[in-house]
C-alpha atoms as a PDB file:
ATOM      1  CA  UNK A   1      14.825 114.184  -0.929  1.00  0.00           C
ATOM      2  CA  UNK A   2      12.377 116.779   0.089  1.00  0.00           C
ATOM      3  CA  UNK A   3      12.165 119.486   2.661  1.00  0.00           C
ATOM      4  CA  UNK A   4       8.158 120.333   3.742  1.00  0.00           C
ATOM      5  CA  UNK A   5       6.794 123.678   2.042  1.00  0.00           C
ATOM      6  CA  UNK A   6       6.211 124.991   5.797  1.00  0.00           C
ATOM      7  CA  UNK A   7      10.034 125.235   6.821  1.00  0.00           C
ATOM      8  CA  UNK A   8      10.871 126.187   3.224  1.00  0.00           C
ATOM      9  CA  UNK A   9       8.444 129.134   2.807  1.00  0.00           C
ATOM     10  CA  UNK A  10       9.449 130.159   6.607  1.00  0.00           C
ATOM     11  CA  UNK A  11      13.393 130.132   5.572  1.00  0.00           C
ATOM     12  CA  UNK A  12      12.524 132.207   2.356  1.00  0.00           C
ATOM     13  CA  UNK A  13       9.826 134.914   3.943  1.00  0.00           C
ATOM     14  CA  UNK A  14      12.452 134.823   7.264  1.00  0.00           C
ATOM     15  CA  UNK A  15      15.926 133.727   6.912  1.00  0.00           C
ATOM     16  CA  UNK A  16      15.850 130.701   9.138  1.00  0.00           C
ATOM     17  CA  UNK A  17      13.456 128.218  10.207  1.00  0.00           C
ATOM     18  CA  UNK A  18      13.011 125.569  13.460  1.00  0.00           C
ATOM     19  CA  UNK A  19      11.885 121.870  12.267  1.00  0.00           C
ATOM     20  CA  UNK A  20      11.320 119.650  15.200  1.00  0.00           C
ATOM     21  CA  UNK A  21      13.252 116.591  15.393  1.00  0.00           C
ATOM     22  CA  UNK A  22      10.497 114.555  15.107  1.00  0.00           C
ATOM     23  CA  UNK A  23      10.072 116.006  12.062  1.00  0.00           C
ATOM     24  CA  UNK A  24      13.304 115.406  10.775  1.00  0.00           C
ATOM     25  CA  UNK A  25      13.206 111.737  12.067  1.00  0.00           C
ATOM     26  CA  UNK A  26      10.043 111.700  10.110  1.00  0.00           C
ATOM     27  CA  UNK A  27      11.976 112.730   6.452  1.00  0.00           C
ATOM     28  CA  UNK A  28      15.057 111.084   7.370  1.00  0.00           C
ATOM     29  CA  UNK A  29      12.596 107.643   6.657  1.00  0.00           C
ATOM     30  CA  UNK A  30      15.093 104.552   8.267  1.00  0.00           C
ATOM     31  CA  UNK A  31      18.016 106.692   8.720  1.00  0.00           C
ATOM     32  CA  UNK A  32      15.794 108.519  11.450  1.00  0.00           C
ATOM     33  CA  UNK A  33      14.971 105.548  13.643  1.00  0.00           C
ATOM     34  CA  UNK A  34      16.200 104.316  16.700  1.00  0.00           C
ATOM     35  CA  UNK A  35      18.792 101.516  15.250  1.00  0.00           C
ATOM     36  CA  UNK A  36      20.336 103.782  12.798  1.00  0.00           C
ATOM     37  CA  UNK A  37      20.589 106.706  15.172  1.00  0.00           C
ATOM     38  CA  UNK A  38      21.833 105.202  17.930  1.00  0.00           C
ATOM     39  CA  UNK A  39      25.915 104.412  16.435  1.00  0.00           C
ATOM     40  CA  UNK A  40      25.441 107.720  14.791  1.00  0.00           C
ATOM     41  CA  UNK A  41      25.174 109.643  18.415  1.00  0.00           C
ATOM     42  CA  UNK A  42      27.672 107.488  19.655  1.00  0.00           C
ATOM     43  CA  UNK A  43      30.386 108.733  17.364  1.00  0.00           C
ATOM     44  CA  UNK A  44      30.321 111.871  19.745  1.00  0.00           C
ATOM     45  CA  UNK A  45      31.921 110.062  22.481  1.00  0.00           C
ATOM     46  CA  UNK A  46      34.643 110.001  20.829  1.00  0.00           C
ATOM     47  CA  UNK A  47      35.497 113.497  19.160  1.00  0.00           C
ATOM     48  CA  UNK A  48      39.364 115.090  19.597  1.00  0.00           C
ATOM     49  CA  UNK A  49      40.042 118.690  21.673  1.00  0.00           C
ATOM     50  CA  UNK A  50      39.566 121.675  19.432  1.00  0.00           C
ATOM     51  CA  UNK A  51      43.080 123.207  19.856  1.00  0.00           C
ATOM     52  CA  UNK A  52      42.499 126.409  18.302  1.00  0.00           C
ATOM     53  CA  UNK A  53      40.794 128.322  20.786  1.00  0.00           C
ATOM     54  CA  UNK A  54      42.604 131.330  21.298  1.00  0.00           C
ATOM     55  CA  UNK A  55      40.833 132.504  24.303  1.00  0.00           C
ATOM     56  CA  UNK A  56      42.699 129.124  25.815  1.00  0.00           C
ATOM     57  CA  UNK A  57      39.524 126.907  26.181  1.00  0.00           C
ATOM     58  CA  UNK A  58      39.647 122.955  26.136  1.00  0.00           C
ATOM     59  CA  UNK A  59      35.495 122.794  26.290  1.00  0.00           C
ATOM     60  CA  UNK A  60      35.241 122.190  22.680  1.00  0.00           C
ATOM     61  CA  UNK A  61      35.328 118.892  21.280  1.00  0.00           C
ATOM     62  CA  UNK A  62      34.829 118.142  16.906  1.00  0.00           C
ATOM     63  CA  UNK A  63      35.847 116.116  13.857  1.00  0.00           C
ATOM     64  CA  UNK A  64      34.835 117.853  10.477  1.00  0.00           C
ATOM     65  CA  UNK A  65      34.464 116.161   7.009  1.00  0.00           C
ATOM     66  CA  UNK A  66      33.909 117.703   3.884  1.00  0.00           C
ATOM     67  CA  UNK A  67      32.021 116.577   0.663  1.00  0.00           C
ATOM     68  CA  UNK A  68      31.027 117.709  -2.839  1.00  0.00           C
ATOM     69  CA  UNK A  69      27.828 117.865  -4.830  1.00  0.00           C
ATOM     70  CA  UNK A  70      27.032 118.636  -8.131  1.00  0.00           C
ATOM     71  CA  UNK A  71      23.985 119.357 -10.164  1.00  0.00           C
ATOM     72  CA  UNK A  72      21.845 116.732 -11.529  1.00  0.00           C
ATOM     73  CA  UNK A  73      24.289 114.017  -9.943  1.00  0.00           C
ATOM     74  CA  UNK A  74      22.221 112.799  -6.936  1.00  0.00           C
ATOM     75  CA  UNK A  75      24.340 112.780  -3.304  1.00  0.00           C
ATOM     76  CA  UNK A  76      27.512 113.857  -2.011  1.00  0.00           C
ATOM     77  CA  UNK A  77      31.227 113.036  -2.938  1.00  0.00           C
ATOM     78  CA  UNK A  78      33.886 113.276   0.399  1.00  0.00           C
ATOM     79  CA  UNK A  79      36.832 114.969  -0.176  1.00  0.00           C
ATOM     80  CA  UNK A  80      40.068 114.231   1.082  1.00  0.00           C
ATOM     81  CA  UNK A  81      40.570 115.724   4.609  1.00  0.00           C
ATOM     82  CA  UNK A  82      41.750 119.347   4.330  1.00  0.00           C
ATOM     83  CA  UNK A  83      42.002 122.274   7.158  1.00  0.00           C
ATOM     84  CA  UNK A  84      38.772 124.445   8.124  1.00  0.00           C
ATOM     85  CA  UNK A  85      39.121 128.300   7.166  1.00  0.00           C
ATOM     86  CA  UNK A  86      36.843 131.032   7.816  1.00  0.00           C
ATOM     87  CA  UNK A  87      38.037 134.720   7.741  1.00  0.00           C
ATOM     88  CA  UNK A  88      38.502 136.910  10.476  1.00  0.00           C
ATOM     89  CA  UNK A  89      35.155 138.736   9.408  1.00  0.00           C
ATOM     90  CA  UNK A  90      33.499 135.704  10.017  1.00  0.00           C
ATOM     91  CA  UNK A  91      35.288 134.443  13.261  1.00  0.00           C
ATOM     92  CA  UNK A  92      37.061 137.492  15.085  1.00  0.00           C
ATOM     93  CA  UNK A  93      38.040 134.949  17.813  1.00  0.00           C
ATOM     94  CA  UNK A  94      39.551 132.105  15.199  1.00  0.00           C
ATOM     95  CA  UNK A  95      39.373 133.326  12.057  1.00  0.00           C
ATOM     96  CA  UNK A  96      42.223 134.092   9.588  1.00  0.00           C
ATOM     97  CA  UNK A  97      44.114 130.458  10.104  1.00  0.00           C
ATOM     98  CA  UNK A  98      44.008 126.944   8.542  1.00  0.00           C
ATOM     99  CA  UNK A  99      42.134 125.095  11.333  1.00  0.00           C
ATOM    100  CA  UNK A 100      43.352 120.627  10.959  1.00  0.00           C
ATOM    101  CA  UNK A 101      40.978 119.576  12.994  1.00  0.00           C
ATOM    102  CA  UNK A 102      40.609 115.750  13.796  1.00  0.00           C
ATOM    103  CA  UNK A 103      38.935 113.766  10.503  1.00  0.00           C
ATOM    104  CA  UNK A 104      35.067 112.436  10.709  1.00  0.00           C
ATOM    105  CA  UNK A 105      34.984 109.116  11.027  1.00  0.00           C
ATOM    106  CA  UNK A 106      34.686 106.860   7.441  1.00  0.00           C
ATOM    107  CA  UNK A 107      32.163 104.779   8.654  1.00  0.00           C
ATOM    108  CA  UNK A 108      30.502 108.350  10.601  1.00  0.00           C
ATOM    109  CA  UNK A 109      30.757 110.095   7.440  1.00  0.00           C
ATOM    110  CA  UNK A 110      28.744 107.218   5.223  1.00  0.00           C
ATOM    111  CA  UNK A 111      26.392 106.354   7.745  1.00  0.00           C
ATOM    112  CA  UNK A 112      22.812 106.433   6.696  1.00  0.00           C
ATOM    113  CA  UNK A 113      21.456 109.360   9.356  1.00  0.00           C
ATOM    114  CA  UNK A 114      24.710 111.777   7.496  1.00  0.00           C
ATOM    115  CA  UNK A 115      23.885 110.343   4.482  1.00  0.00           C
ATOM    116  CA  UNK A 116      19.615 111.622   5.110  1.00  0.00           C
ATOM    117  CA  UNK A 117      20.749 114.491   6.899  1.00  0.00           C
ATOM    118  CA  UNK A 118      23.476 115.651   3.753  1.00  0.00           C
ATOM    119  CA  UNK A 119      20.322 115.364   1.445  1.00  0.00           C
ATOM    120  CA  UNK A 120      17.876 117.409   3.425  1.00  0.00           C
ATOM    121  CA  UNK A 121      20.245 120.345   3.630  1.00  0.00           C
ATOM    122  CA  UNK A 122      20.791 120.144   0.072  1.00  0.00           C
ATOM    123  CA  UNK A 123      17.603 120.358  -0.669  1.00  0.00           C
ATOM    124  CA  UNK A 124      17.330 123.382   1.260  1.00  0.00           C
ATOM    125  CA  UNK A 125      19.935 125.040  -0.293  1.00  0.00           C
ATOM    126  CA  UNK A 126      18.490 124.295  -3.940  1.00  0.00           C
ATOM    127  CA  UNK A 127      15.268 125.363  -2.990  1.00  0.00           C
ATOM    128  CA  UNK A 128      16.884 128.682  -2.099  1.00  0.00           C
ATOM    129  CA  UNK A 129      19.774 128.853  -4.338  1.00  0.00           C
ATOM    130  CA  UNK A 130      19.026 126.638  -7.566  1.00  0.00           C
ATOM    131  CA  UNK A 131      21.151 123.368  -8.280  1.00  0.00           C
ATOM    132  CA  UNK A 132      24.383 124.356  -7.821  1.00  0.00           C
ATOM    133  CA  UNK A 133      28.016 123.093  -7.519  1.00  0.00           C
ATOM    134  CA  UNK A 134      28.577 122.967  -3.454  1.00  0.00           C
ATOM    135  CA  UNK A 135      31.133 122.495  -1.577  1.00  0.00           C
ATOM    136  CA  UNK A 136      30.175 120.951   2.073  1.00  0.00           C
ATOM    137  CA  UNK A 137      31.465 120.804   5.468  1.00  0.00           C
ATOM    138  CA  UNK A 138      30.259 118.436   8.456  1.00  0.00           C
ATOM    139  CA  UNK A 139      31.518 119.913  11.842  1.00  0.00           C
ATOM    140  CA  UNK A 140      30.431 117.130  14.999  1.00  0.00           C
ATOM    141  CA  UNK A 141      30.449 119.774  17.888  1.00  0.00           C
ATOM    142  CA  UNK A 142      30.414 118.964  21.633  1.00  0.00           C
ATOM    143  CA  UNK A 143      30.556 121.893  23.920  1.00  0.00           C
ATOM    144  CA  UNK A 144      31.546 120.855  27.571  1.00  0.00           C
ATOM    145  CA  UNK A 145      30.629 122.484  30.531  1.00  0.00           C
ATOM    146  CA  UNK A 146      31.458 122.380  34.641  1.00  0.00           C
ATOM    147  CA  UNK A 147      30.488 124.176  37.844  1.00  0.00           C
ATOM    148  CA  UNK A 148      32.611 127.364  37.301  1.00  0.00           C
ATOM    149  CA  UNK A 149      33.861 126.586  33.835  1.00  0.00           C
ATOM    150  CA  UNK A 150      30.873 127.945  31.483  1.00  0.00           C
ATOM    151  CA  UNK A 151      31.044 126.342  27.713  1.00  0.00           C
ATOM    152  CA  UNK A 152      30.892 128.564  24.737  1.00  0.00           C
ATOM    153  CA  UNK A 153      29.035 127.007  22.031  1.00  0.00           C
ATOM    154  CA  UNK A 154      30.114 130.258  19.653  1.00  0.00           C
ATOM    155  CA  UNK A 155      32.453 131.637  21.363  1.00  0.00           C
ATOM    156  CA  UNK A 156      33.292 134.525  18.321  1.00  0.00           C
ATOM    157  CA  UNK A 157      29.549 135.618  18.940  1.00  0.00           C
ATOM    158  CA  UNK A 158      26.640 135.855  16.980  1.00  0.00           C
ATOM    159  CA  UNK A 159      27.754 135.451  13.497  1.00  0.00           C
ATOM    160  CA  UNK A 160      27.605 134.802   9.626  1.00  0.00           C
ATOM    161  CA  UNK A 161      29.566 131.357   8.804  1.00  0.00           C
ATOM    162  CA  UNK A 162      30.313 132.919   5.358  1.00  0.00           C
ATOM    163  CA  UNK A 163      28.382 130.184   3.544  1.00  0.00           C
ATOM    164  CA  UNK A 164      25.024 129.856   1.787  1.00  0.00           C
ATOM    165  CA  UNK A 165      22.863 127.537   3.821  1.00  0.00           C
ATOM    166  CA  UNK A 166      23.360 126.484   7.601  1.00  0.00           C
ATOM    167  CA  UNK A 167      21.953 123.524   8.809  1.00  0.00           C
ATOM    168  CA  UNK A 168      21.974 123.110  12.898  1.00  0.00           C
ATOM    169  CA  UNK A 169      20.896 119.139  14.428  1.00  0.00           C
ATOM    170  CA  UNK A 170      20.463 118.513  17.927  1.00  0.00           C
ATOM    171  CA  UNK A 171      22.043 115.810  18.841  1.00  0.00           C
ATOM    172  CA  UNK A 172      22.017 115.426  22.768  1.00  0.00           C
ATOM    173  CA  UNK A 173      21.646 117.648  25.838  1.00  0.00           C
ATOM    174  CA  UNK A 174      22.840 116.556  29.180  1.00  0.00           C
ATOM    175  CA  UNK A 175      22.620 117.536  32.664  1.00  0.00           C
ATOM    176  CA  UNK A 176      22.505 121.327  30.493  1.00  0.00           C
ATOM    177  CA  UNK A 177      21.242 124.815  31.338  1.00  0.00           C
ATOM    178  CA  UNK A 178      21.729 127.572  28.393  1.00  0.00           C
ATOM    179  CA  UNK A 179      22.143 126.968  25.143  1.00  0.00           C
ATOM    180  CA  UNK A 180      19.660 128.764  23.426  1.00  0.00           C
ATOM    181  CA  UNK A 181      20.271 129.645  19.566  1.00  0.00           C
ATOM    182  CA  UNK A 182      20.164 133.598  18.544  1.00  0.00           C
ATOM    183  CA  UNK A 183      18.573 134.830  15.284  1.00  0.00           C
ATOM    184  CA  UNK A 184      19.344 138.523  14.369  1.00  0.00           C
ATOM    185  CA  UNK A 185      19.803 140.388  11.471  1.00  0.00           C
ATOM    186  CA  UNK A 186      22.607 142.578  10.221  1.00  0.00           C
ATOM    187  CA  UNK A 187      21.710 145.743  12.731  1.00  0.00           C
ATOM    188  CA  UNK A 188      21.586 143.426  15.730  1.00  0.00           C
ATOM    189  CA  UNK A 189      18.083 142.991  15.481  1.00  0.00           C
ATOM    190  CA  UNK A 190      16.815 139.559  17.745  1.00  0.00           C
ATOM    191  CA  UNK A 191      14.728 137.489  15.053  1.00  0.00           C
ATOM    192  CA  UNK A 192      14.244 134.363  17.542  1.00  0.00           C
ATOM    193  CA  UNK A 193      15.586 132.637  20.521  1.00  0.00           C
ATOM    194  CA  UNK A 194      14.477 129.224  21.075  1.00  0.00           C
ATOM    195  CA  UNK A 195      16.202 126.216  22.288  1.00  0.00           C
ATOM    196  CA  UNK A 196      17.248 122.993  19.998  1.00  0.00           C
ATOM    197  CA  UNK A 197      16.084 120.153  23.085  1.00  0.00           C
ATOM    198  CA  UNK A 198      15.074 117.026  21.776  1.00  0.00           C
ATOM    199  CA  UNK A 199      17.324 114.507  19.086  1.00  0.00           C
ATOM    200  CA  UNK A 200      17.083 116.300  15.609  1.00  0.00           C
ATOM    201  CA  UNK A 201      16.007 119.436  16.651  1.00  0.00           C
ATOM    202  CA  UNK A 202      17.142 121.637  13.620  1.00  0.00           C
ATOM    203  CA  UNK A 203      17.990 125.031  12.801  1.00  0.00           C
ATOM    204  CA  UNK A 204      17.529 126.018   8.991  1.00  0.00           C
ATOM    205  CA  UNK A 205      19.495 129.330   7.967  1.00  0.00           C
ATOM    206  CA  UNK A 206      19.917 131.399   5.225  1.00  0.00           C
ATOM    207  CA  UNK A 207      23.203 132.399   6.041  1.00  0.00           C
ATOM    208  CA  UNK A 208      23.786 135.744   4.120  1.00  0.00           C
ATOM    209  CA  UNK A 209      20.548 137.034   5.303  1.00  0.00           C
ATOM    210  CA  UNK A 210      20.447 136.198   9.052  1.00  0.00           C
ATOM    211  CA  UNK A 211      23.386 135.690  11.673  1.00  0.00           C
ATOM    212  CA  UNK A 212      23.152 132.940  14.163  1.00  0.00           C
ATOM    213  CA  UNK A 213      24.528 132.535  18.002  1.00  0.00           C
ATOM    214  CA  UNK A 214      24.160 130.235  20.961  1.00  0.00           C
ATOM    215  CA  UNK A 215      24.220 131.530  24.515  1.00  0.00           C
ATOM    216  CA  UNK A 216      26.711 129.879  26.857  1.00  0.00           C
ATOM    217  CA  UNK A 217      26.104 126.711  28.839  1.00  0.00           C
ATOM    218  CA  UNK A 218      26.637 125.384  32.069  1.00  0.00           C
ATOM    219  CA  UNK A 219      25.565 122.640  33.998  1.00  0.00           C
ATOM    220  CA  UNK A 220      22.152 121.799  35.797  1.00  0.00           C
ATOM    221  CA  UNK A 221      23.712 119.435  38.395  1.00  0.00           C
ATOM    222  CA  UNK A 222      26.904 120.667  39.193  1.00  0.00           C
ATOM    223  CA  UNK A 223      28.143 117.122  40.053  1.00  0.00           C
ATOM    224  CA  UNK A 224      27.156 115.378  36.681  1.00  0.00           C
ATOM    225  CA  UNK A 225      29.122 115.647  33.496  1.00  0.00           C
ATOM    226  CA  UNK A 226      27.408 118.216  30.715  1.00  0.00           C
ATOM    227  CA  UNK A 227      27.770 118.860  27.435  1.00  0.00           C
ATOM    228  CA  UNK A 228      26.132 119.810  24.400  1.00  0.00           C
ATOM    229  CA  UNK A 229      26.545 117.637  21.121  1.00  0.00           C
ATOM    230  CA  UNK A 230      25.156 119.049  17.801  1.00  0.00           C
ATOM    231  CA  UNK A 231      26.440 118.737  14.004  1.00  0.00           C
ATOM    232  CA  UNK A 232      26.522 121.633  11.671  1.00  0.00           C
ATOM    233  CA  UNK A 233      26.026 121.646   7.900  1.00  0.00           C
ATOM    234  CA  UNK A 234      26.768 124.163   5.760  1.00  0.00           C
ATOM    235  CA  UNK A 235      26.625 124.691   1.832  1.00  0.00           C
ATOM    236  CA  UNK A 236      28.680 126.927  -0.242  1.00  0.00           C
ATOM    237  CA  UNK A 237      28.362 127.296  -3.949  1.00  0.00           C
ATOM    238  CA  UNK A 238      32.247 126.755  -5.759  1.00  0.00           C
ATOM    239  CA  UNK A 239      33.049 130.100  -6.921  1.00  0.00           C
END
């Protein structure tokens, strides 16, 4: 699978890169239509609290999954379910603890849209990085928000995830205000702020070069329910 030149030269000459969903629908070929979509988004109905939040917070919902990949061997390999980690340096708010977050569903985790969406991102990364031996993690995100009761989509701030290659999807918006995704560069810098709106919105980053962030969100209606679903992506070559 192939990533267009455009978002690939823009990721090398910048760091990062925004590919419109219909875009990614577009190289996802099946995986990206309607059918195959649709049980894909649903799987984020039905994520477990994130329990690690040490500023006390129960308005993040996940389920992570993690895979291998090696060179010349088309695809990715699951692994067996094992704890997130990220150092404090990374994550001053969580860092520095084995993280057992609730497992990715099987049938989630094989589906054809992770399966498309697993292949872009590696292709990414190789076009960056070379073939490589990776090791991969799949964090489903939702970020829940109420009248009063602001959600923090990164709540440690803006950020390096300690990886190689960061891929961001959209998944759904709704009834949201906020949420906009910060590029900036080692000195504080701002590189970009856009939103991710519409299904498959992505963010492309180069992790080492650029840190990312997302602005807090909050409802638009303050009656409705509102939240913020997105999966992340990341590659990181095996040492």
């Amino acid at each position: 699978m192939t990533v267009p030149a455009g978002p690939l030269a823009e990721v090398a000459a910048r760091g990062f890169a925004r590919v419109p969903g219909s875009t990614m629908a577009a190289l996802m070929g099946r995986a990206g239509d309607a059918a195959a979509l649709a049980p894909f988004f649903d799987s984020w109905n039905r994520l477990e609290t994130d329990a690690f939040m040490r500023d006390g917070g129960r308005y993040r919902r996940r389920r992570i999954a993690n895979f291998s990949a090696e060179p010349g061997i088309p695809g990715h390999v699951r692994g067996e379910h094992r704890p997130h980690f990220q150092a404090v340096v990374h994550n001053t708010l969580n860092g520095g603890v084995d993280r057992w977050f609730a497992a990715m569903e099987d049938e989630i985790a094989s589906s054809t849209p992770m399966t498309a969406l697993l292949g872009l991102g590696r292709a990414m990364a190789e076009a960056l990085h070379g073939p490589q031996s990776w090791f991969v993690e799949a964090h489903q995100f939702r970020i829940e928000a109420a009248a009063g009761a602001p959600g923090y989509p990164t709540p440690e701030g803006v950020h390096h995830d300690g990886v190689d290659c960061v891929l961001i999807v959209m998944i759904a918006r709704t009834n949201l205000e906020g949420g906009e995704t910060i590029i900036e560069d080692d000195d504080g810098n701002r590189l970009a702020q856009f939103v991710l709106r519409d299904p498959l919105d992505t963010a492309m980053v180069d992790d080492p070069r650029v840190m990312h962030g997302v602005t807090p969100v909050a409802p638009a209606d303050a009656s409705l329910p509102s939240c913020r679903d997105v999966l992340v992506l990341t590659w990181k070559r095996h040492a």
